[in-house]
N, C-alpha and C. Protein backbone atom coordinates (compact mmCIF):
# COMPACT_ATOMS: atom_id res chain seq x y z
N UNK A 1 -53.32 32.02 -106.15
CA UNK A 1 -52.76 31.62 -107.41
C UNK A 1 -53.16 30.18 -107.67
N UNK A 2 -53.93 29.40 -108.86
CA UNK A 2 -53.88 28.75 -109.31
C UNK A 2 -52.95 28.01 -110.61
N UNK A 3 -52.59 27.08 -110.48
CA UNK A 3 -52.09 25.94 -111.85
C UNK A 3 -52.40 25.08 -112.42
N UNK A 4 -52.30 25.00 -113.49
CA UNK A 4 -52.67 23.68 -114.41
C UNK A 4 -51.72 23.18 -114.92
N UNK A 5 -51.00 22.27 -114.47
CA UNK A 5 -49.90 21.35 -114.85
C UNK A 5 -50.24 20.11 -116.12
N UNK A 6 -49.89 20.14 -116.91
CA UNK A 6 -50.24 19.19 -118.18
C UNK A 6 -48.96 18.34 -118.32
N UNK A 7 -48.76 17.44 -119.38
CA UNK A 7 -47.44 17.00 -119.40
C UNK A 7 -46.89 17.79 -120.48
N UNK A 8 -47.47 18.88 -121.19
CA UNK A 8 -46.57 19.51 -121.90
C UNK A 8 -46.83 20.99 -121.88
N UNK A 9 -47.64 21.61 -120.88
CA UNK A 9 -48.20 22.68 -121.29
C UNK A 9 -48.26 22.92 -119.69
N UNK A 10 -48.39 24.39 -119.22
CA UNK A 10 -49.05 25.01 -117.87
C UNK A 10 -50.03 26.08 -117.78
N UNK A 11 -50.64 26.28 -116.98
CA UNK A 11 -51.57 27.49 -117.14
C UNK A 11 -51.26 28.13 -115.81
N UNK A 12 -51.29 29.54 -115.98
CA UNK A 12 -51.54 30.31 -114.42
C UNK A 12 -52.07 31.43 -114.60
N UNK A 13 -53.04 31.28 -113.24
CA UNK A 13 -53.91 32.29 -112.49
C UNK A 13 -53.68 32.64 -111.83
N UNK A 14 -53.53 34.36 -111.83
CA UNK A 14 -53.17 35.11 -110.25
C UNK A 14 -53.48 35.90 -109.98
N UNK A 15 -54.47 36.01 -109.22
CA UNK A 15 -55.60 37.12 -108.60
C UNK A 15 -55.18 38.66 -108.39
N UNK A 16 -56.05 39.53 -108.34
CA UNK A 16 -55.78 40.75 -107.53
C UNK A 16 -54.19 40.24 -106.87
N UNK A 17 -54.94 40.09 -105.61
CA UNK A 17 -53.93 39.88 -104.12
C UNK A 17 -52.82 38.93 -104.65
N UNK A 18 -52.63 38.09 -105.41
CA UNK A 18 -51.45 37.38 -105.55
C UNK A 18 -50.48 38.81 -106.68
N UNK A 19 -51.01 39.55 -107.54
CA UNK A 19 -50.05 40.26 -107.86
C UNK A 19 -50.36 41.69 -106.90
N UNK A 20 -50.38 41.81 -105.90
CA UNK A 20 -50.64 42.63 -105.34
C UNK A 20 -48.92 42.18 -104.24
N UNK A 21 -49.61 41.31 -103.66
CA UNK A 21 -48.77 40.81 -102.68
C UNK A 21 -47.45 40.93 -103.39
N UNK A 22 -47.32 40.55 -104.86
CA UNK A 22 -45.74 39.79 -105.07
C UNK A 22 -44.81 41.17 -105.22
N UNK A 23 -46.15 42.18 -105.91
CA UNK A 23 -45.42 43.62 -106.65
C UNK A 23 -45.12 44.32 -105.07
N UNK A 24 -45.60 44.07 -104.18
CA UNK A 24 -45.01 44.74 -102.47
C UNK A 24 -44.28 43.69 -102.14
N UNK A 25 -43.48 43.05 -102.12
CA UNK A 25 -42.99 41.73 -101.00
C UNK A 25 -42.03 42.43 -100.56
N UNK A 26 -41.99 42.20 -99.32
CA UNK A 26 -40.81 43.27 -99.09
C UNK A 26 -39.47 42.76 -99.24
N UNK A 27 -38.23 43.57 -99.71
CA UNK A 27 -36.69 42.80 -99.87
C UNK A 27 -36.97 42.51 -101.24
N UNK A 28 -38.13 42.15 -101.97
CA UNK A 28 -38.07 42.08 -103.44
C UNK A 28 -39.17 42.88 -104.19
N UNK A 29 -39.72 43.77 -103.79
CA UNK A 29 -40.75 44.94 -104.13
C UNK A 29 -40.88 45.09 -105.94
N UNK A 30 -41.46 45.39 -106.75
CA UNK A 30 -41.45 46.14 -107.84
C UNK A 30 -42.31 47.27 -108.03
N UNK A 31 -41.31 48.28 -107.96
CA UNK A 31 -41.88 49.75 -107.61
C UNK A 31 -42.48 49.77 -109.25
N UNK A 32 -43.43 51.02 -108.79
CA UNK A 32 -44.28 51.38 -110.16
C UNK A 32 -44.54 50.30 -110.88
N UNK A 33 -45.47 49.22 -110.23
CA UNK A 33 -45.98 48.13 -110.78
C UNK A 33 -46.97 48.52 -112.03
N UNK A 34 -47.39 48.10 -113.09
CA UNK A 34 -47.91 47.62 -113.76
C UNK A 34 -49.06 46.43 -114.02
N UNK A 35 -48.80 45.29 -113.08
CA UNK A 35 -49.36 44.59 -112.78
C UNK A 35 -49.91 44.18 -111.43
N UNK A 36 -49.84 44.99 -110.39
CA UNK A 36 -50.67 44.98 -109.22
C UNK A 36 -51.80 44.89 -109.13
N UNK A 37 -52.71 44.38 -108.35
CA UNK A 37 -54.16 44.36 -108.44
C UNK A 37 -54.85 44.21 -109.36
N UNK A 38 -53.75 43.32 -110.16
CA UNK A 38 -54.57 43.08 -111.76
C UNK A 38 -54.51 41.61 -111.98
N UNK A 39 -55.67 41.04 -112.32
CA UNK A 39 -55.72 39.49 -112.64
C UNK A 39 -54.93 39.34 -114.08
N UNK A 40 -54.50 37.75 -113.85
CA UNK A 40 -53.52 37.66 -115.08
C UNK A 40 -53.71 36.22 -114.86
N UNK A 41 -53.92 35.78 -116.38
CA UNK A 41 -53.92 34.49 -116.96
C UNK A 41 -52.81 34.47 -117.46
N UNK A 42 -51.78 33.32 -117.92
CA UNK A 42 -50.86 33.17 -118.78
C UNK A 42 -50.72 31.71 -118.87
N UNK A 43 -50.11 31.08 -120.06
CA UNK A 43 -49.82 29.66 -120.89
C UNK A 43 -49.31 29.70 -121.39
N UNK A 44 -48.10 28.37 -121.18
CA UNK A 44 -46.77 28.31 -121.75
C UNK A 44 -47.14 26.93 -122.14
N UNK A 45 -46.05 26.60 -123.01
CA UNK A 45 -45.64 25.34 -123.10
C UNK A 45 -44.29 25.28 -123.75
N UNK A 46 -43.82 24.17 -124.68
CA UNK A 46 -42.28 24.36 -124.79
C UNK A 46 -41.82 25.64 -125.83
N UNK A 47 -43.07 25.88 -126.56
CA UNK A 47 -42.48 27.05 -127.38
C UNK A 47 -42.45 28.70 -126.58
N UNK A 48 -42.98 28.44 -125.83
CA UNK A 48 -42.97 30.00 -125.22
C UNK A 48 -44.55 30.26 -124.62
N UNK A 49 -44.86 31.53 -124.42
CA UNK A 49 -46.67 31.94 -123.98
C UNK A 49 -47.09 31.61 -125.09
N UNK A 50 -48.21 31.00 -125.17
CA UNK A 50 -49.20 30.76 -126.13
C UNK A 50 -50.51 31.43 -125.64
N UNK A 51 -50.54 31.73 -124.26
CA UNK A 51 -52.01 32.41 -124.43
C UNK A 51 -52.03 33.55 -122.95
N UNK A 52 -52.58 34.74 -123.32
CA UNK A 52 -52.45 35.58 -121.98
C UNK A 52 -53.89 36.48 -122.43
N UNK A 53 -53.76 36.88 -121.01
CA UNK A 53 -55.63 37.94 -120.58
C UNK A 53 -54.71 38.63 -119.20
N UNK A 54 -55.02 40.02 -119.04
CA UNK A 54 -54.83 40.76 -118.13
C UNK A 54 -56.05 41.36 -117.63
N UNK A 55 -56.72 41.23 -116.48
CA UNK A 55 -57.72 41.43 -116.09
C UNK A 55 -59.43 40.96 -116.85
N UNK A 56 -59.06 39.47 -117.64
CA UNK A 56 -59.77 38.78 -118.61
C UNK A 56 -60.03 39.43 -119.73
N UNK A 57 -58.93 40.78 -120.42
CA UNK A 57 -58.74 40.85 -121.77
C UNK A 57 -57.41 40.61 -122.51
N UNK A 58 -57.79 40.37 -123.61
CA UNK A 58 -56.49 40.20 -124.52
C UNK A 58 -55.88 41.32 -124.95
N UNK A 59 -56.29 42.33 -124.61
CA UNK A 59 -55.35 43.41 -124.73
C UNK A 59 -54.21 43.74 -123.83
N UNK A 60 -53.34 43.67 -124.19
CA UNK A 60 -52.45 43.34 -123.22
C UNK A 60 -51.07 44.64 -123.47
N UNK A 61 -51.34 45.76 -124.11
CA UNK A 61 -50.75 46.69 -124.48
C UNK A 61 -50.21 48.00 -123.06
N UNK A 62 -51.18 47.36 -122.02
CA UNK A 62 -50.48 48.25 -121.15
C UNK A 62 -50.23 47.74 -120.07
N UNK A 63 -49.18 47.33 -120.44
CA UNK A 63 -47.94 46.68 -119.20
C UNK A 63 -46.80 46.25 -119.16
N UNK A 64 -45.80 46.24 -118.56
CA UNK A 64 -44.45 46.15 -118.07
C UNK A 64 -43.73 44.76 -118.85
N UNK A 65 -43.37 44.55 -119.79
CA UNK A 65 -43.33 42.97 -119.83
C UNK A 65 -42.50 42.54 -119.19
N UNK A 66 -41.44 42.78 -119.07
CA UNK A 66 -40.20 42.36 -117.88
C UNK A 66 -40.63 42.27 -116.29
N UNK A 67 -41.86 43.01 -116.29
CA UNK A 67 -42.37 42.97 -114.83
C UNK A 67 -43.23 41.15 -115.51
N UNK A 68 -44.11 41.20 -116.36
CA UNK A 68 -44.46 40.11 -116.80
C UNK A 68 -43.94 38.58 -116.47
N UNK A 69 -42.42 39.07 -117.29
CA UNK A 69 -42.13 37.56 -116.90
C UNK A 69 -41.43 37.09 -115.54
N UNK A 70 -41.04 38.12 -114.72
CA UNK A 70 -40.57 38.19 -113.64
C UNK A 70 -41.60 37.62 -112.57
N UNK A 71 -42.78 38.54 -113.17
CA UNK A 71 -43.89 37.47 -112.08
C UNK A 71 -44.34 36.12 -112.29
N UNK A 72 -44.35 35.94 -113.19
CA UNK A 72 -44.77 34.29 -114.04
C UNK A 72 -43.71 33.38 -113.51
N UNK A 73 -42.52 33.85 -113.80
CA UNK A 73 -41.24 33.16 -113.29
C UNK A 73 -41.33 32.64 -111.90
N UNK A 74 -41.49 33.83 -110.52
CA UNK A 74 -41.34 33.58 -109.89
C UNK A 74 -42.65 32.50 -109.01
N UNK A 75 -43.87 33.16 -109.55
CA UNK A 75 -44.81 32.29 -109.20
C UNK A 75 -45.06 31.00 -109.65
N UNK A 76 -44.34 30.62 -111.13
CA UNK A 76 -44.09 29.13 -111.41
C UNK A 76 -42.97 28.49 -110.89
N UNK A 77 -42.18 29.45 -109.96
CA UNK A 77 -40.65 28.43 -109.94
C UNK A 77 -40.82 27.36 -108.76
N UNK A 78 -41.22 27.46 -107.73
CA UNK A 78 -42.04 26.63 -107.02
C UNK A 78 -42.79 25.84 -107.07
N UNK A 79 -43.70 25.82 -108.32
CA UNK A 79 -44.67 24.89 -108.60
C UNK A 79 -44.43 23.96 -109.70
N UNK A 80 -43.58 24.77 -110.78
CA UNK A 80 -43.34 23.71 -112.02
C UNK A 80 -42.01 22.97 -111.87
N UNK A 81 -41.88 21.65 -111.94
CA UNK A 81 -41.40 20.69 -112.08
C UNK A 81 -39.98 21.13 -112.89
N UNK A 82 -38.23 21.31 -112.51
CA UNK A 82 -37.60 21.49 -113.87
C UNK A 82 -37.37 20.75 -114.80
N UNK A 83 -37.71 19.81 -114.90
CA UNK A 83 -37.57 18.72 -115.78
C UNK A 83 -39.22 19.22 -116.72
N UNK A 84 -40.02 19.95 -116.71
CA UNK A 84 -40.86 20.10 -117.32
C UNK A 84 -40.75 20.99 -119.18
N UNK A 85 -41.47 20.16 -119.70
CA UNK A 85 -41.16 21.02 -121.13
C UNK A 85 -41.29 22.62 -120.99
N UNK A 86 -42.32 23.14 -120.17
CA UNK A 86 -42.34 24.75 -120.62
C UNK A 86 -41.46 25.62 -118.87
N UNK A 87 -40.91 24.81 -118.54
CA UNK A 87 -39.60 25.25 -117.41
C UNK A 87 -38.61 26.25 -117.85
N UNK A 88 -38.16 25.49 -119.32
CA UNK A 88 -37.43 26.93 -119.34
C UNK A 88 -37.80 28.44 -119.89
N UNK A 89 -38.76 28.12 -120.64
CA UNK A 89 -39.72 29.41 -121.18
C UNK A 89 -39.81 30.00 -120.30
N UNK A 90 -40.93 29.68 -119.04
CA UNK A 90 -41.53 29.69 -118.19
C UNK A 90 -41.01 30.49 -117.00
N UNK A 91 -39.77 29.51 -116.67
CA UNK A 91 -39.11 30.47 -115.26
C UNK A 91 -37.54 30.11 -115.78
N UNK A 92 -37.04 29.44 -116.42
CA UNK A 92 -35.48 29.14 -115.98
C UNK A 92 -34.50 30.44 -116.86
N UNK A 93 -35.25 31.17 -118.03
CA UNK A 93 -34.56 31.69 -118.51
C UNK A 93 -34.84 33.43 -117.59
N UNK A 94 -35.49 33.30 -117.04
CA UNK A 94 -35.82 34.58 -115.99
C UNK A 94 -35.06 34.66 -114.69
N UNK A 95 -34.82 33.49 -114.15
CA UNK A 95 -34.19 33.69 -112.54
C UNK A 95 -32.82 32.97 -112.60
């Protein structure tokens, strides 16, 4: 998983194996993933996502969104700052 931390904006990248890994973790699993083994871009900033690609398209019509922000959440909650403008978009209103 990669980030791009801005002072008002974030970006994330997460490979195959990073949504592979997160949709098996064990004790927090998400059965009948949607987003497993699938690359995913996403960008927030204080208004909400401003920009997403699921396996580098913008079609983004077949998938889980609640699985969506659940993974974004959890893979930014560690990395983004809470004092950051797109914190609560991002992960605080999810976990």
């Amino acid at each position: 998983m990669r980030t791009m931390i801005n002072a008002d904006s974030v970006c994330l990248w997460a490979s195959t194996r990073d949504t592979y890994d997160w949709a098996t973790k064990t004790g927090a699993a998400w059965p009948c993933s949607t987003l497993s083994d699938r690359r995913i871009f996403a960008a927030f900033d204080s208004n909400g996502l401003y920009d997403i690609a699921i396996d580098g398209k913008d079609d983004t019509s077949d998938f889980d969104v609640c699985e969506f922000n659940a993974l974004c959440a959890d893979l930014l909650a560690e990395k983004l700052p809470k004092d950051h403008p797109a914190y609560l978009v991002a992960v605080g209103q999810f976990i």
